[in-house]
N, C-alpha and C. Protein backbone atom coordinates (compact mmCIF):
# COMPACT_ATOMS: atom_id res chain seq x y z
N UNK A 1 8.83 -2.13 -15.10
CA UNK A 1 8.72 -2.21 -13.66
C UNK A 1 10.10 -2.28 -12.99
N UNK A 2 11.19 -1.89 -13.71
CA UNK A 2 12.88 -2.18 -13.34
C UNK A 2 13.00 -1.27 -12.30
N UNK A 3 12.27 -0.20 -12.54
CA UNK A 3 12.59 1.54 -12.16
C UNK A 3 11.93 1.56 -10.86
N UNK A 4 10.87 0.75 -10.83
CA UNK A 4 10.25 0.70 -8.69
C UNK A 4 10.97 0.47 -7.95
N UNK A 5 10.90 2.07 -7.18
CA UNK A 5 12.35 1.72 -6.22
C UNK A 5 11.20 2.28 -4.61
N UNK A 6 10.66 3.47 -5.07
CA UNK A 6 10.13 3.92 -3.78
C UNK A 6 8.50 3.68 -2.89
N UNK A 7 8.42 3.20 -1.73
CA UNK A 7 7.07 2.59 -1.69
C UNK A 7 6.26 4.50 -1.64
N UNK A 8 5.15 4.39 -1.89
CA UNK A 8 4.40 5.54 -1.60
C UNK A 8 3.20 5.73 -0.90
N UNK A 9 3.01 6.53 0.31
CA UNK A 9 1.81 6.36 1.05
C UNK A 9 0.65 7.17 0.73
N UNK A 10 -0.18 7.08 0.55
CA UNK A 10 -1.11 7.94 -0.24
C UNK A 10 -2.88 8.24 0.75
N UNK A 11 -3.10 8.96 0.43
CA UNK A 11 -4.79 9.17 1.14
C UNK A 11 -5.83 9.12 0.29
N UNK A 12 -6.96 8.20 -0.08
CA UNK A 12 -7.40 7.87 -1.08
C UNK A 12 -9.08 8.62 -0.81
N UNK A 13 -8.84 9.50 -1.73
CA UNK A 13 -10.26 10.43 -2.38
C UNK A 13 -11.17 9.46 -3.23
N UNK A 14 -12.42 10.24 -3.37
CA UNK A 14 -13.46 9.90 -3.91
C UNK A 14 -12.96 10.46 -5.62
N UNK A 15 -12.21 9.79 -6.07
CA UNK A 15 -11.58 10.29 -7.86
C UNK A 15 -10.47 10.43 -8.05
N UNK A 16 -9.33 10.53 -6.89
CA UNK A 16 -8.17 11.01 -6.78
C UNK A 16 -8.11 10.85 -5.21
N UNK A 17 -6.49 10.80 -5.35
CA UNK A 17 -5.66 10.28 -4.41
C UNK A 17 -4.50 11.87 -4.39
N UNK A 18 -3.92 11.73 -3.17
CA UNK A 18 -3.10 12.28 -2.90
C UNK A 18 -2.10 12.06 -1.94
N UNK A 19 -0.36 12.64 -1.62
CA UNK A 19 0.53 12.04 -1.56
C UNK A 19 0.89 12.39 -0.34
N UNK A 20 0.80 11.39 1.24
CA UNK A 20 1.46 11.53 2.35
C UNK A 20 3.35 11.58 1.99
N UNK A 21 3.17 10.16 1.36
CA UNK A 21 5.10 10.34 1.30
C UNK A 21 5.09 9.97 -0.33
N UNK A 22 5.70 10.98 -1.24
CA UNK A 22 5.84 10.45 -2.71
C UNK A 22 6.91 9.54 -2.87
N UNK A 23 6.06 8.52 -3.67
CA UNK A 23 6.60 7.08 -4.43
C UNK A 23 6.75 6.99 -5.40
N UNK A 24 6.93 5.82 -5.99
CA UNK A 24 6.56 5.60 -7.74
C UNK A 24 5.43 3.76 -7.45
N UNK A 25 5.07 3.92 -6.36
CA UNK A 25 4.18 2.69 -6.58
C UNK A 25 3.58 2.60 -4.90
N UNK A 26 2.40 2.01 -5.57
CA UNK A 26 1.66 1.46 -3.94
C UNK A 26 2.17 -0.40 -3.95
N UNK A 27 1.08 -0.80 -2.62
CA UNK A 27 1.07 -2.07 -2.44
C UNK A 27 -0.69 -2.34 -2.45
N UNK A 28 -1.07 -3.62 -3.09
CA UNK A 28 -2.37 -3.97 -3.55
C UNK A 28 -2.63 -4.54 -1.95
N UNK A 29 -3.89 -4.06 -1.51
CA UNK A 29 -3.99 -4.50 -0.16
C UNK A 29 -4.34 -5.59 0.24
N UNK A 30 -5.21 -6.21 -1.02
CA UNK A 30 -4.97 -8.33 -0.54
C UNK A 30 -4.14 -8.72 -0.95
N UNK A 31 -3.41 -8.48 -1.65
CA UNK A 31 -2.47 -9.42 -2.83
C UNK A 31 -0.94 -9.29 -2.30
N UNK A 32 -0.68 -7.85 -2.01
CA UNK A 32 0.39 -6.84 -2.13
C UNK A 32 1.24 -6.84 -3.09
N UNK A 33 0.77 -7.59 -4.27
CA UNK A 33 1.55 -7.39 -5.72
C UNK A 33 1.76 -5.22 -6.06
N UNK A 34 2.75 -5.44 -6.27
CA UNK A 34 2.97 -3.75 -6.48
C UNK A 34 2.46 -3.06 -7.55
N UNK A 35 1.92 -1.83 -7.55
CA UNK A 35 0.72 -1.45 -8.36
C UNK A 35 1.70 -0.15 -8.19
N UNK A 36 2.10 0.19 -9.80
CA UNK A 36 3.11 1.56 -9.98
C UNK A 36 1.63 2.68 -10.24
N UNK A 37 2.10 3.64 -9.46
CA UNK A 37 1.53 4.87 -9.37
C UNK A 37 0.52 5.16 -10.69
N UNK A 38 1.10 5.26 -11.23
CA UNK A 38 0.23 5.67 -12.88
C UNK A 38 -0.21 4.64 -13.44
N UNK A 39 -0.40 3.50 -12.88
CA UNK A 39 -1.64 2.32 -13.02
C UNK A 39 -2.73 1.75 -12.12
N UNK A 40 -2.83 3.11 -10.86
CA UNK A 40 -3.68 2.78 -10.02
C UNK A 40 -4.59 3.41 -10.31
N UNK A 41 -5.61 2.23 -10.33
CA UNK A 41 -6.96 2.69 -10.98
C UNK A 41 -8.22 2.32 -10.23
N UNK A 42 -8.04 1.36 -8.95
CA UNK A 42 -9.22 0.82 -7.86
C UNK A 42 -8.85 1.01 -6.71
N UNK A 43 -9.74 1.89 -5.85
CA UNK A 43 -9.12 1.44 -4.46
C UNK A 43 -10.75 1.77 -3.97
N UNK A 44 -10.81 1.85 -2.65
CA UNK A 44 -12.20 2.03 -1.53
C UNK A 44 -11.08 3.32 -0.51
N UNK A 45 -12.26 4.07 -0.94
CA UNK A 45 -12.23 5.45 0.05
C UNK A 45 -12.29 5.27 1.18
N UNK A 46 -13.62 4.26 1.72
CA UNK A 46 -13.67 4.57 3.38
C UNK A 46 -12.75 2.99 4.10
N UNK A 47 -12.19 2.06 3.26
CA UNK A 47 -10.93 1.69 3.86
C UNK A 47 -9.52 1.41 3.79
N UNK A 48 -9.78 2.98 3.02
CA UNK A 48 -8.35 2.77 2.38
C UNK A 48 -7.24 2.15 1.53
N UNK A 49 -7.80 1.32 1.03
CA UNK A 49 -7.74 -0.31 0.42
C UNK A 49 -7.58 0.15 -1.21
N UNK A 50 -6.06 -0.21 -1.89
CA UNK A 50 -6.34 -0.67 -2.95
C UNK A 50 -6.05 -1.53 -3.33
N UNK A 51 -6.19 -1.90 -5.19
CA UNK A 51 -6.52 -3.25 -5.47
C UNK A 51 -5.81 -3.20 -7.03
N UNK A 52 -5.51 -3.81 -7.21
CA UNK A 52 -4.39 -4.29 -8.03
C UNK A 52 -4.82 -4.19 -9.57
N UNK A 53 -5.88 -4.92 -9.37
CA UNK A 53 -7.04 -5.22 -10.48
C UNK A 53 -8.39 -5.39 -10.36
N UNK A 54 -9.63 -5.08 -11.34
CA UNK A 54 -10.53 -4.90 -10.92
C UNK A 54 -11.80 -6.11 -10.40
N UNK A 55 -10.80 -7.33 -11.00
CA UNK A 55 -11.40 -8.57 -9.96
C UNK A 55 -11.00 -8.73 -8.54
N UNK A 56 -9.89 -8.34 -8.51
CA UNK A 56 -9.78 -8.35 -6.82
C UNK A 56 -10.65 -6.97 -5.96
N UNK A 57 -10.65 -6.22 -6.72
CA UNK A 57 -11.73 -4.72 -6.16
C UNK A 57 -13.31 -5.65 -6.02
N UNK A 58 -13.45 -6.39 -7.00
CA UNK A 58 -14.82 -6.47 -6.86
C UNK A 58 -14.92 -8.19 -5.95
N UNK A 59 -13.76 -8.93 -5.42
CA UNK A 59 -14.07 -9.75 -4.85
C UNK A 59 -14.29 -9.13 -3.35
N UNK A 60 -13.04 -8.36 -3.17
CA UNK A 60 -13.14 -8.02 -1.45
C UNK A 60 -14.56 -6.61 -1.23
N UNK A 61 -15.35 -5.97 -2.59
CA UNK A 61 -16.58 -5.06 -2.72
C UNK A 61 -17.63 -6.53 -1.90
N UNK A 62 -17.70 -7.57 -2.40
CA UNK A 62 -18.57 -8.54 -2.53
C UNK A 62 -18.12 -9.05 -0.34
N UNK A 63 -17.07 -9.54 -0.39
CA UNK A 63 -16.89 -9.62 1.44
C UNK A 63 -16.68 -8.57 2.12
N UNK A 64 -16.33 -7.48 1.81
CA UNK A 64 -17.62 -6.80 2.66
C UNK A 64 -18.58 -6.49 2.89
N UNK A 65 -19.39 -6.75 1.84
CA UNK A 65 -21.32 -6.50 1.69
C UNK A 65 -21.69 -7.62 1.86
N UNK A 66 -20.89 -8.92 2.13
CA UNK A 66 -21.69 -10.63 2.63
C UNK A 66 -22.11 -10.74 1.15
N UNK A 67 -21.31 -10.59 0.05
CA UNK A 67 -22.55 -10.83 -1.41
C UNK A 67 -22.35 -12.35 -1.62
């Protein structure tokens, strides 16, 4: 993780993502612990939102459905 230098803005598809400004990493959208490009593996399509890891995907899945 020495080598994260550039933030990257991205538009998040239903399987794939693609690149407004190329990076080498996002920001986790509750946490904002930095999530390098080629380890993003959770996010939500309709708010744009990703997630670091897949307990935090499935805590903020759970407040927004009131679970």
């Amino acid at each position: 993780m020495n080598n994260i230098k550039i933030l990257a803005e991205i538009i998040l598809e239903h399987g794939s993502f693609h690149f407004v400004k190329n990076g080498d990493h996002v920001l986790c959208s509750i946490t904002s612990e930095v999530i390098p490009i080629e380890e993003l593996k959770y996010w939500n399509v309709e708010k744009q939102e990703v997630y670091a890891s897949p307990k935090i995907a499935l805590q903020r899945y759970k407040e927004l459905n009131e679970i």
